[in-house]
Protein backbone atom coordinates (compact mmCIF):
# COMPACT_ATOMS: atom_id res chain seq x y z
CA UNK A 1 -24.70 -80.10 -33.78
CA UNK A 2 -25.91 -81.90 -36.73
CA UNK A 3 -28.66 -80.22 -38.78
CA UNK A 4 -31.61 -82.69 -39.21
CA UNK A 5 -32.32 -83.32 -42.84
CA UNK A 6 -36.11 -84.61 -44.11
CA UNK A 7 -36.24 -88.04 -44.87
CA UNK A 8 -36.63 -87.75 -48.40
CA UNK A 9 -34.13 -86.54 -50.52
CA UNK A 10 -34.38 -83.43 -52.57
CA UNK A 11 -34.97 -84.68 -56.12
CA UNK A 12 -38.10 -86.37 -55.18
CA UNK A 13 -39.65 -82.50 -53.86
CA UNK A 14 -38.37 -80.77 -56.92
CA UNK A 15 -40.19 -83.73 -59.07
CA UNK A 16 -43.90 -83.16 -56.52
CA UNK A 17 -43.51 -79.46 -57.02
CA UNK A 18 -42.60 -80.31 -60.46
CA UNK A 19 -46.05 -82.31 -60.95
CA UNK A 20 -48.15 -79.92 -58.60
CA UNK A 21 -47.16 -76.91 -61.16
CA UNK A 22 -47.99 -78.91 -64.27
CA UNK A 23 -51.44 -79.66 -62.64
CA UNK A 24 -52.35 -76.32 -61.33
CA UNK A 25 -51.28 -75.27 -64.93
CA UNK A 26 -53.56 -77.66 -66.49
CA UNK A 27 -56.72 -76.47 -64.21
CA UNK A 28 -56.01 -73.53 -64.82
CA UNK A 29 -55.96 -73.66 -68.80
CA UNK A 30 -58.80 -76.12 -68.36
CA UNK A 31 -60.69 -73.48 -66.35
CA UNK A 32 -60.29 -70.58 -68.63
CA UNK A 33 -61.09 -73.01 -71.87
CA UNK A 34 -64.40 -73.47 -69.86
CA UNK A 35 -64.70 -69.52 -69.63
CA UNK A 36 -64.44 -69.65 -73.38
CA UNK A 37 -66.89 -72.07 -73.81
CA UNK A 38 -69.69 -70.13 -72.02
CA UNK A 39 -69.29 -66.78 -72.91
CA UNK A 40 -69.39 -68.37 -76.35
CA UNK A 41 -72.68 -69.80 -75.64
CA UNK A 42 -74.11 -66.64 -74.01
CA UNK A 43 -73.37 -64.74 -77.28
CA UNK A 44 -75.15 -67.44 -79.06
CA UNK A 45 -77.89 -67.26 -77.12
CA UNK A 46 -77.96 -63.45 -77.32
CA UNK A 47 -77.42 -63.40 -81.19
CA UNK A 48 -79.88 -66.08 -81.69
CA UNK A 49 -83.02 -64.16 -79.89
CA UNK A 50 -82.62 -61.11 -81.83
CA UNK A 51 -85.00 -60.60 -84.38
CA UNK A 52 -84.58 -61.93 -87.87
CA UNK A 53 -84.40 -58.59 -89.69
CA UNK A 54 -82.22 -57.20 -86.28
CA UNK A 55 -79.47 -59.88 -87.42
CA UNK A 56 -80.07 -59.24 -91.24
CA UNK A 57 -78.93 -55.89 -90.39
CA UNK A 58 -76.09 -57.12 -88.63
CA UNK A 59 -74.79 -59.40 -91.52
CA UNK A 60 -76.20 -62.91 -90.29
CA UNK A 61 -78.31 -64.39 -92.23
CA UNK A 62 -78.18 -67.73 -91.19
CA UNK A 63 -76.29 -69.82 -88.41
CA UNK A 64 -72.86 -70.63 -90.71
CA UNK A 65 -71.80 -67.81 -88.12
CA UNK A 66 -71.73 -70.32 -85.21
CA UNK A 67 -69.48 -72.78 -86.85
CA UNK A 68 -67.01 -70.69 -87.52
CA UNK A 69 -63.56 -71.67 -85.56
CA UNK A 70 -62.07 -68.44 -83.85
């Protein structure tokens, strides 16, 4: 008996799973770049409704803080 082989051959699977990887790779990174992003902003926001002599104490003075690349 012959074994039944799938119509494509196996180079074009390897180059799908190949693509689906690079993809779920990429949403993922993109995802936790968003994650970043926003719990960035929430300590912003935080930061930024303290009171003025609260973030004096702290060391900010003014907002050069949120420019800063970390």
């Amino acid at each position: 008996m012959e074994i039944v082989q799938k119509g494509r051959p196996l180079h074009v699977e390897v180059r799908q799973n190949t693509r689906l990887t690079a993809i779920k790779e990429w949403v993922r990174g993109h995802l936790e770049q968003r994650k970043r992003k926003a719990k960035r902003a929430q300590t912003i926001a935080i930061i930024m409704n303290l009171p003025e002599d609260i973030r004096r104490d702290i060391g900010i003075v003014d907002d050069s803080w949120m420019h800063q690349q970390n």
